[in-house]
Protein backbone atom coordinates (compact mmCIF):
# COMPACT_ATOMS: atom_id res chain seq x y z
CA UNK A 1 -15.57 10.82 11.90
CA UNK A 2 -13.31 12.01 9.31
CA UNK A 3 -14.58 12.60 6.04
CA UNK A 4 -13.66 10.15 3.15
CA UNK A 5 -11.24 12.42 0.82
CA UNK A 6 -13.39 14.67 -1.53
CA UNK A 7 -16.06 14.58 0.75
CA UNK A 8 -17.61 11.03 -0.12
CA UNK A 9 -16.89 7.35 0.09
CA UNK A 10 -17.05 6.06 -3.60
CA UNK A 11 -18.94 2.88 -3.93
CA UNK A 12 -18.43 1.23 -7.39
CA UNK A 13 -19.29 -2.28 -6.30
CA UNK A 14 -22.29 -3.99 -8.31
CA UNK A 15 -25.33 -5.11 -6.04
CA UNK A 16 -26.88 -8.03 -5.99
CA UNK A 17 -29.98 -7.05 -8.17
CA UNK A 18 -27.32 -5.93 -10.94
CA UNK A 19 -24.80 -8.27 -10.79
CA UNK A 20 -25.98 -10.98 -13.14
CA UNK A 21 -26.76 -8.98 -15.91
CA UNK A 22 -22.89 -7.73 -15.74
CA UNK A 23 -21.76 -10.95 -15.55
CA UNK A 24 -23.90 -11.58 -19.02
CA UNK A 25 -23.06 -8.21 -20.62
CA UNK A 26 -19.54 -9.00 -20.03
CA UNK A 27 -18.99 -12.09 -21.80
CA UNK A 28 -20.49 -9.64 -24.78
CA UNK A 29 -18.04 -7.19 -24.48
CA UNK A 30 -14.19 -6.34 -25.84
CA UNK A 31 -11.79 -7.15 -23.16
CA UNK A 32 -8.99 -5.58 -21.38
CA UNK A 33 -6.71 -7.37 -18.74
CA UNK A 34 -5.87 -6.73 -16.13
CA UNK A 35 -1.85 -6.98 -14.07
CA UNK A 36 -1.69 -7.94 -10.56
CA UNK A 37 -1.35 -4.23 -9.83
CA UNK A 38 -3.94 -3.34 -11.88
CA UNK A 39 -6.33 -6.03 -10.50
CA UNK A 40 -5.37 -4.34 -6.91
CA UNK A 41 -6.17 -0.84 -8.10
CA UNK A 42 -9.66 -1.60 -9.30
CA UNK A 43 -10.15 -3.67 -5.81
CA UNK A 44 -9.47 -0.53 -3.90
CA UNK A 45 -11.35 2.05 -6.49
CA UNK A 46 -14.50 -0.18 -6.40
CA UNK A 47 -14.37 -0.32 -2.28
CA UNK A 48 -14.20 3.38 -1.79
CA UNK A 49 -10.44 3.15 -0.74
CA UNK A 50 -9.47 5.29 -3.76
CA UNK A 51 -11.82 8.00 -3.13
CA UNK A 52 -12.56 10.10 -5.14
CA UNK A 53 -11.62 7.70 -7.69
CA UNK A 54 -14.41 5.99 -9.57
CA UNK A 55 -12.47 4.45 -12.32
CA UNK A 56 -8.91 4.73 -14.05
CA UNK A 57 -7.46 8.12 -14.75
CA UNK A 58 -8.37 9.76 -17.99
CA UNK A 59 -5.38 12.16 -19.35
CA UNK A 60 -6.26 15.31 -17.80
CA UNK A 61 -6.48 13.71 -14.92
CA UNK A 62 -3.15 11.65 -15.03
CA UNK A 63 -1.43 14.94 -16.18
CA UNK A 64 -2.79 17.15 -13.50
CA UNK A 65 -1.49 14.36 -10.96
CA UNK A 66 2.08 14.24 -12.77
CA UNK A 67 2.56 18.16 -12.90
CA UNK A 68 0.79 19.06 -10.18
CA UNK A 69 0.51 16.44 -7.43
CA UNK A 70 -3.53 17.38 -7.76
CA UNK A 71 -6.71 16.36 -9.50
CA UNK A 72 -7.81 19.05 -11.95
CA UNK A 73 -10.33 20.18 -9.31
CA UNK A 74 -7.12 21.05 -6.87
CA UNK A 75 -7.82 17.81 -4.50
CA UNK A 76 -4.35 16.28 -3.69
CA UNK A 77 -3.54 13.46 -5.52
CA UNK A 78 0.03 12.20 -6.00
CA UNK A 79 0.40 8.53 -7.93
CA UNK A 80 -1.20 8.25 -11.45
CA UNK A 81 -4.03 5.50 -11.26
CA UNK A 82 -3.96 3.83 -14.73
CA UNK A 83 -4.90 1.01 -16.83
CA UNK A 84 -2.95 -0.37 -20.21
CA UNK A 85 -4.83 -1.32 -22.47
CA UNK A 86 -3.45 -4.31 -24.50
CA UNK A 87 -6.13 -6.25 -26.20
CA UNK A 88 -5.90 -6.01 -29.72
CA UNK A 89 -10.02 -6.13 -29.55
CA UNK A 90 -10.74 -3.24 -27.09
CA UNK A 91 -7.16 -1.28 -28.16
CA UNK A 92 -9.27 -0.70 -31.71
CA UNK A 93 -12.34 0.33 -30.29
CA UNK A 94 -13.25 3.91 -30.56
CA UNK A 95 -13.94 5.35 -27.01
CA UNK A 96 -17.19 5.83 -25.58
CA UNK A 97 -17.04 2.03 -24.99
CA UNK A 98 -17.70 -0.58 -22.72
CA UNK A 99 -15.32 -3.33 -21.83
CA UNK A 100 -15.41 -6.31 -19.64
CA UNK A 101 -12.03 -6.43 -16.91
CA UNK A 102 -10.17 -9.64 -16.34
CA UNK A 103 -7.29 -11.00 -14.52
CA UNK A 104 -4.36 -12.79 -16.48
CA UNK A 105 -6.02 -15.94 -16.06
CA UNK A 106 -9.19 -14.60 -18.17
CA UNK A 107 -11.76 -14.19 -15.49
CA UNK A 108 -14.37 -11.50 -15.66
CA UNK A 109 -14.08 -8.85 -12.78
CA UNK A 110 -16.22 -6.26 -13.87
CA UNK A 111 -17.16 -3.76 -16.57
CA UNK A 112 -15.54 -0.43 -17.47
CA UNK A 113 -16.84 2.52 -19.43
CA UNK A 114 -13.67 3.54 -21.45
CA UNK A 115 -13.92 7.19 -21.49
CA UNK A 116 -10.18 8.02 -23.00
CA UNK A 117 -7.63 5.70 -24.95
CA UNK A 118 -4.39 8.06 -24.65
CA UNK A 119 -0.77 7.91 -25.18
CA UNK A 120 1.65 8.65 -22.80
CA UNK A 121 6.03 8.96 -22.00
CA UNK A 122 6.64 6.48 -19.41
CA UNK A 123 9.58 7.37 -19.15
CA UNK A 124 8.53 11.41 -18.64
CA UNK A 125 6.30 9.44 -15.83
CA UNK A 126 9.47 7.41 -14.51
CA UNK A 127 10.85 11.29 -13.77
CA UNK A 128 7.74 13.06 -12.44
CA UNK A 129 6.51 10.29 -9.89
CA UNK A 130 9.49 7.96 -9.21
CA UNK A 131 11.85 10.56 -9.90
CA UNK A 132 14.28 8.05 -11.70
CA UNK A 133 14.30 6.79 -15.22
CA UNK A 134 17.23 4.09 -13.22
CA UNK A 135 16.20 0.85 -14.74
CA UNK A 136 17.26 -1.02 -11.08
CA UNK A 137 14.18 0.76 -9.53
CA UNK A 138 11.25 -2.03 -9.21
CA UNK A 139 8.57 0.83 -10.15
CA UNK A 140 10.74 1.79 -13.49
CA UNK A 141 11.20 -1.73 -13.78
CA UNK A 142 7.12 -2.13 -13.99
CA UNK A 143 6.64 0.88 -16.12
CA UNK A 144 8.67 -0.64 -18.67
CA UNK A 145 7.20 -3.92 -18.59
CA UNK A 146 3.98 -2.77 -20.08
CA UNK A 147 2.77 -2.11 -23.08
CA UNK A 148 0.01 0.18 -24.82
CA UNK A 149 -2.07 3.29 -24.48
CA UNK A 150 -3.98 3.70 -20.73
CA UNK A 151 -7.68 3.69 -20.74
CA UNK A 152 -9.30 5.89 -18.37
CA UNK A 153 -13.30 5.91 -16.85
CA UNK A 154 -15.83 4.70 -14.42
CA UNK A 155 -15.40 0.97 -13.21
CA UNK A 156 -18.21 -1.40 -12.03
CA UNK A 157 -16.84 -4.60 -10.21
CA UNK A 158 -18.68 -7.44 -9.87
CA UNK A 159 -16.23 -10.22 -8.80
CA UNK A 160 -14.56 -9.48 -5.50
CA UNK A 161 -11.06 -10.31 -5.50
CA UNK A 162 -10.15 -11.56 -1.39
CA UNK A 163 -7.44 -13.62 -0.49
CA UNK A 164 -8.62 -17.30 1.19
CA UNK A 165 -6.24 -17.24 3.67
CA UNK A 166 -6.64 -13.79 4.44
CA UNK A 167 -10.17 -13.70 4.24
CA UNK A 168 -10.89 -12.88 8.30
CA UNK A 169 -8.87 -9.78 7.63
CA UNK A 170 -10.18 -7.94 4.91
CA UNK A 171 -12.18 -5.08 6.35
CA UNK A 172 -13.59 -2.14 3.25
CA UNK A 173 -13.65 1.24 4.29
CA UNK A 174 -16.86 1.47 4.99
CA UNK A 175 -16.44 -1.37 7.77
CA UNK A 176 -13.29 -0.37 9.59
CA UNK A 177 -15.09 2.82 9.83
CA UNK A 178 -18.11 0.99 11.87
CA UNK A 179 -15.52 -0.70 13.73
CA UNK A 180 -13.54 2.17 14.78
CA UNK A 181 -17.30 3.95 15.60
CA UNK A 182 -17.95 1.20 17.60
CA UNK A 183 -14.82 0.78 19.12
CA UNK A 184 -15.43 4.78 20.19
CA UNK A 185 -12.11 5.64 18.71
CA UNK A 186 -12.26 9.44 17.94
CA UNK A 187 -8.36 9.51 16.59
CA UNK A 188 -6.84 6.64 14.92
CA UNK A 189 -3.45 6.08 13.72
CA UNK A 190 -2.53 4.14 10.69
CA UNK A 191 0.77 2.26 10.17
CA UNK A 192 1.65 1.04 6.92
CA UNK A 193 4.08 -1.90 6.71
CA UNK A 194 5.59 -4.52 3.70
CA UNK A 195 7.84 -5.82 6.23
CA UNK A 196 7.68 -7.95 10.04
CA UNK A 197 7.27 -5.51 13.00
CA UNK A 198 10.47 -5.50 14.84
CA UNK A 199 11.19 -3.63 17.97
CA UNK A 200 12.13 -0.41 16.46
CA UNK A 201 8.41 -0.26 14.49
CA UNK A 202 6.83 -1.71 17.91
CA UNK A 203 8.92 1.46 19.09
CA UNK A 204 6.84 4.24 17.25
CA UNK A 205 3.66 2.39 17.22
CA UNK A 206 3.89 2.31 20.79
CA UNK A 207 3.86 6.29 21.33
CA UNK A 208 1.53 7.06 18.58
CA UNK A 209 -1.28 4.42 20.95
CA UNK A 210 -0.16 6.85 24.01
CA UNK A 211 -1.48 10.00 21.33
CA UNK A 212 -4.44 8.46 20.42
CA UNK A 213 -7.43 6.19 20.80
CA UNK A 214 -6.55 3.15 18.53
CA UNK A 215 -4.24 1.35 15.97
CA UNK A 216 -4.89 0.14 12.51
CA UNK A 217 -2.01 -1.73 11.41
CA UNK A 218 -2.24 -2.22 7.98
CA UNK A 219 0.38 -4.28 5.98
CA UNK A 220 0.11 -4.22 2.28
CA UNK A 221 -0.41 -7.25 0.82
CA UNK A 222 -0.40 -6.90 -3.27
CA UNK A 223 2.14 -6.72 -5.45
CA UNK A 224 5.62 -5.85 -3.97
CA UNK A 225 9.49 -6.85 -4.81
CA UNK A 226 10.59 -10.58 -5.12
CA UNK A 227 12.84 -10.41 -2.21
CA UNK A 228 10.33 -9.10 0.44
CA UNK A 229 9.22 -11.08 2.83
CA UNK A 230 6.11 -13.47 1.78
CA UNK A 231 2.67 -12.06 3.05
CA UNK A 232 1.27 -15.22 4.55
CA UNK A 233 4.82 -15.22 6.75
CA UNK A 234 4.69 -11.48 7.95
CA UNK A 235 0.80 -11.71 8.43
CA UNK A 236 2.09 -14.50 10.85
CA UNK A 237 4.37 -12.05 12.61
CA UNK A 238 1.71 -9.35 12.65
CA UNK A 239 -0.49 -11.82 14.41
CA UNK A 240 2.19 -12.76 16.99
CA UNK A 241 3.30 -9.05 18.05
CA UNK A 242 -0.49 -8.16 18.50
CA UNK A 243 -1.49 -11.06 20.21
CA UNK A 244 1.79 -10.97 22.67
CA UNK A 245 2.55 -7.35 23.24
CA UNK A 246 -0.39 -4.62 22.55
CA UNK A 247 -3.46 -4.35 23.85
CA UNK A 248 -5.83 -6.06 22.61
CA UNK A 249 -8.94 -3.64 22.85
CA UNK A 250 -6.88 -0.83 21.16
CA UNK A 251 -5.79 -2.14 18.10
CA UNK A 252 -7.11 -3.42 14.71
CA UNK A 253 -4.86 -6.02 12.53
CA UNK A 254 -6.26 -5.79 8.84
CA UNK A 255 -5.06 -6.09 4.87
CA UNK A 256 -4.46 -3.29 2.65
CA UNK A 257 -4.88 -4.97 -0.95
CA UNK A 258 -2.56 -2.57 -2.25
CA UNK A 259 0.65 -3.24 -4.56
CA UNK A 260 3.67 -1.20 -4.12
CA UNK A 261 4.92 1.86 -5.88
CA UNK A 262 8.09 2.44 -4.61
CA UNK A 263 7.47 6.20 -5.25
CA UNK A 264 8.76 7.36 -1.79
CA UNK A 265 7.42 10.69 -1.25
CA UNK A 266 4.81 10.65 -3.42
CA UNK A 267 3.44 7.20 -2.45
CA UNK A 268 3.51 8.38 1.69
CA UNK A 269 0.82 10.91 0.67
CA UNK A 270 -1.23 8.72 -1.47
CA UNK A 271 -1.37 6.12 1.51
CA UNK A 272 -2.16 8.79 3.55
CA UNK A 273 -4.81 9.48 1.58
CA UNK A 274 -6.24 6.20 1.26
CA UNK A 275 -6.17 5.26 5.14
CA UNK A 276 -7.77 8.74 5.23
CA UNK A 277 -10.93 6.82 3.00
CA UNK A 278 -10.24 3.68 5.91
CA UNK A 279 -11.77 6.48 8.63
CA UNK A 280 -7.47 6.97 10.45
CA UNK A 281 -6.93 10.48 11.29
CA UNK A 282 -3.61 9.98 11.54
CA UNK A 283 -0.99 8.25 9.54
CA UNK A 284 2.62 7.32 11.36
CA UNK A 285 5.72 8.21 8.44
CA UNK A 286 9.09 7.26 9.37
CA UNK A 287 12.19 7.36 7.56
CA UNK A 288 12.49 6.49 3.88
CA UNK A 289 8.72 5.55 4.03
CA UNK A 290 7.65 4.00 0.56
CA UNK A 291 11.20 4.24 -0.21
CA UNK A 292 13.66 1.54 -2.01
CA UNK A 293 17.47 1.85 -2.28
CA UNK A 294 18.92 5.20 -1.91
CA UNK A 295 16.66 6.79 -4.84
CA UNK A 296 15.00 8.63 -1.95
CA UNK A 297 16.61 11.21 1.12
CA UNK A 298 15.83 9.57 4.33
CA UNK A 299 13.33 11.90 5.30
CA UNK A 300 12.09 13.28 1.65
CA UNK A 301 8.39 11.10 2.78
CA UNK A 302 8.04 13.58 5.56
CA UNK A 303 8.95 16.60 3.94
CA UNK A 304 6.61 16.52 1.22
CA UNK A 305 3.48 16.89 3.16
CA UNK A 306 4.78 20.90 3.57
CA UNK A 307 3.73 21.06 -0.34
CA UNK A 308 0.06 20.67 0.81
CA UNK A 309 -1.75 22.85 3.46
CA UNK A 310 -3.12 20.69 6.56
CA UNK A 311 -6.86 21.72 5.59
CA UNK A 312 -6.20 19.59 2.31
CA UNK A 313 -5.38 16.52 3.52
CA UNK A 314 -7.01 16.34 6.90
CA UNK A 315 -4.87 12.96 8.01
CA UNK A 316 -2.65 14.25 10.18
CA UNK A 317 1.21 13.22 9.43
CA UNK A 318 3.04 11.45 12.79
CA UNK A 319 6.80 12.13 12.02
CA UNK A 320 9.40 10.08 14.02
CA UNK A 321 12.86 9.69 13.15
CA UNK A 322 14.59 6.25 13.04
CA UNK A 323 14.52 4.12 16.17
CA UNK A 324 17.08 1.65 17.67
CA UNK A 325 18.55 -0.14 20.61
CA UNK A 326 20.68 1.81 22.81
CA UNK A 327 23.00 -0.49 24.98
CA UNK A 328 23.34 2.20 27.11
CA UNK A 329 19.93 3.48 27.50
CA UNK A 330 19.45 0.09 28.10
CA UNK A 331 16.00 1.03 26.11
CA UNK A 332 14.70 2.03 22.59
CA UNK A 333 15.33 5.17 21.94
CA UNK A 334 15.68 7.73 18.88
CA UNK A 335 18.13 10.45 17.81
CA UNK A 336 15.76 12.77 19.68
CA UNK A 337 15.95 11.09 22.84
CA UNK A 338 19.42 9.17 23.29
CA UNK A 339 22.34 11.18 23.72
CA UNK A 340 24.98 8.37 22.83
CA UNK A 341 26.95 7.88 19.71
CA UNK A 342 26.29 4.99 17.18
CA UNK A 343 28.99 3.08 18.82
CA UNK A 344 26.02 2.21 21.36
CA UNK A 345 23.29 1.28 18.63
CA UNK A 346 22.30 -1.30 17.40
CA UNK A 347 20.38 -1.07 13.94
CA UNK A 348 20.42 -4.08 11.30
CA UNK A 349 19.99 -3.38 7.65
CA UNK A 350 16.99 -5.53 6.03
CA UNK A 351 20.18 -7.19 4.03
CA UNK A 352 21.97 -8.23 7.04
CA UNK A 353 18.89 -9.22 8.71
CA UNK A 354 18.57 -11.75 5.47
CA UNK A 355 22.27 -12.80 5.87
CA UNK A 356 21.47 -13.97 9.39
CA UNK A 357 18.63 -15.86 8.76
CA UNK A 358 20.12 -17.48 5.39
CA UNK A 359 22.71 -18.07 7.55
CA UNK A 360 20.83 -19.62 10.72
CA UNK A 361 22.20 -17.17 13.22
CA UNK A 362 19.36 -16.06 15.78
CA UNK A 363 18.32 -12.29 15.58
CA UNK A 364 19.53 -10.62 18.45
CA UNK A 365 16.68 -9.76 21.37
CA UNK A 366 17.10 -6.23 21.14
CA UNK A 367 16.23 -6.25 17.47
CA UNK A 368 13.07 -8.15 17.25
CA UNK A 369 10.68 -10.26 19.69
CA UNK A 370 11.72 -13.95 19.84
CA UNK A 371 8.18 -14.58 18.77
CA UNK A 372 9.00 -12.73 15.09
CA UNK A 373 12.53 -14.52 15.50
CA UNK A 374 10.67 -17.94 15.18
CA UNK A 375 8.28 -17.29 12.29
CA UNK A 376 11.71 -15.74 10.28
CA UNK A 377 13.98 -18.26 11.25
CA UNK A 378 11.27 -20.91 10.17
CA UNK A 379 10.43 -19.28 6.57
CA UNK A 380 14.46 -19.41 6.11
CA UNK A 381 14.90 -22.99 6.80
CA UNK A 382 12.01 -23.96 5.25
CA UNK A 383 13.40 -22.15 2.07
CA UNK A 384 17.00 -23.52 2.21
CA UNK A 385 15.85 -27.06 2.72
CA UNK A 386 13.69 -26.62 -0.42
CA UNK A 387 16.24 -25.29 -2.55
CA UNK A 388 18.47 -28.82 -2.92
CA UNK A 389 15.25 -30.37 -3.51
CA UNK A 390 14.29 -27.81 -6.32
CA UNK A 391 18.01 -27.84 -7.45
């Protein structure tokens, strides 16, 4: 099986035997909280998914990952993992210290060792990892909305963080990679997804299962922009397009507790990365993966996996271009496959696709499955019939 990245699957979760004197020492110690994407990042560091991670970034770390897309021992690395620090308690603390981690509603996750306390240009880190200081883009947007130094070191979590109605799909690294043993599967593909699977993603997942021995789709499901569809409603669409049109035996449905960068290129490699820690050997990229707006060129997430040399990474990139309807193919097809002009394609933006459905016209057959139709057109009206009330 593929190796987790750096060579070992990080394990910062407290056992049993240690957890309750955490729990104690915490309530003793200066605090720091903790944002929703914060919260997510210390999920996925204490799990192993962030390997070789075993805590926030300290600055030579964050700066080597800004200037150089590396950790300072040369491992690829290409989204800064921090932590601001806002508590007036812990901000005046001289580092060595310990702190105890909460969420914004004050409970105690775990304990960090708070090796740094450094200042840094946010908006110097707008440029080198979003490449855009534009306030319209949602990860300049969060940049700005936080305050403080970061604190960087070595976490310890002791309170898992797992969705209730999600709970039957959370599988750590260290189990999808039993499953995927079990399961036999030498070469798995990973798909990464914030939105419902329609026919052109069905499209590419489709002949990446003909390449290799399984499927992990995994649709991220922390913090991303107000407008994208709800989790609980695409987790409902996931569950229909597995259940209805792949087979069963040769594919994996699970969460990816992650929140969204935005970062385009940059963020393609780091979820390579991470579904490189799941046990996937390969990772599907298609066009403007990561990617919001027009901030990013349409294929700028496939390019930048030239800047690293295949030995590094190990996850192998699967590259398609975008997919459609051809009406006269009569078939999905790609700009490497269908000969016909646009005239015969039929592509909907993710805005007209909302105009539709806010507008109760039915998504056309050749676009998505009638199954995904159904759970969309039933979030919409659902929404609109709650908006007089709320009015």
């Amino acid at each position: 099986m593929i190796q987790a990245h750096g060579g070992q699957l990080v394990n910062r979760l407290a056992g049993e035997h240690e957890r309750a004197a955490l729990v104690a020492r915490a309530e003793t110690l200066p605090s720091i909280t903790l944002n929703r994407r914060e919260v997510s990042d210390l999920h996925l560091i204490a799990v192993g998914a962030m390997s070789p991670l075993e805590g926030f970034m300290v600055r030579d770390e964050y700066e080597s990952v800004l200037d150089a897309m590396r950790l300072p021992r040369g491992l690829p690395w290409t989204l800064p993992v921090t932590l601001s620090i806002k508590d007036a308690d812990a901000a005046r603390t001289r580092p060595p210290f310990e702190a105890a981690l909460r969420d914004e509603r004050g409970a105690a996750l775990g304990v960090m060792r708070v090796d740094d306390v450094y200042e840094v240009d946010r908006e110097r880190e707008a440029e080198k990892v979003l490449l855009t200081t534009d306030g319209a883009h949602p990860g300049v947007q969060y940049l700005r909305s936080i305050e403080g130094a970061y604190a960087g070191g070595p976490v310890t979590l002791f309170e898992r963080m797992v969705d209730p109605q999600f709970e039957t799909f959370h599988l750590d690294p260290r189990e999808t990679r039993i499953l995927f043993k079990t399961k036999g599967w030498e070469r798995v593909v990973a798909f990464q997804t914030r939105n419902p699977i329609h026919r052109a993603h069905e499209y590419l997942l489709k002949c990446a299962l003909e390449m290799t021995d399984g499927l992990l789709i995994h649709p991220i499901m922390g913090e991303t922009k107000s407008d994208d569809i709800p989790a609980a409603v695409r987790m409902l669409c996931y569950q229909a397009i597995v259940s209805e049109y792949f087979p069963k035996d040769r594919v994996v449905l699970s969460v990816f507790p992650a929140a969204m960068r935005y970062a385009g290129p940059r963020e393609a490699i780091f979820h390579a990365i991470l579904r490189k820690n799941y046990g996937c050997t390969h990772m599907i990229i298609g066009r403007d993966h990561a990617g919001v707006g027009s901030y990013y060129g349409t294929y700028d997430a496939q390019r930048i996996f030239d800047a690293f040399e295949p030995d590094e990474l190990e996850i192998v990139p699967m590259m398609f271009e975008h997919a459609f309807y051809c009406t006269k193919c009569a078939a999905m097809s790609s700009p490497k496959t269908c000969p016909h002009g646009k005239d015969a394609h039929l592509q909907l933006s993710g805005t007209r696709v909302r105009e539709m459905l806010a507008r109760d016209e039915a998504l056309p057959p050749e676009f998505t499955r009638r199954e995904i139709a159904e759970v969309l057109e039933r979030h919409y009206a659902a929404r609109a019939a709650k908006r007089p009330h709320e009015s």
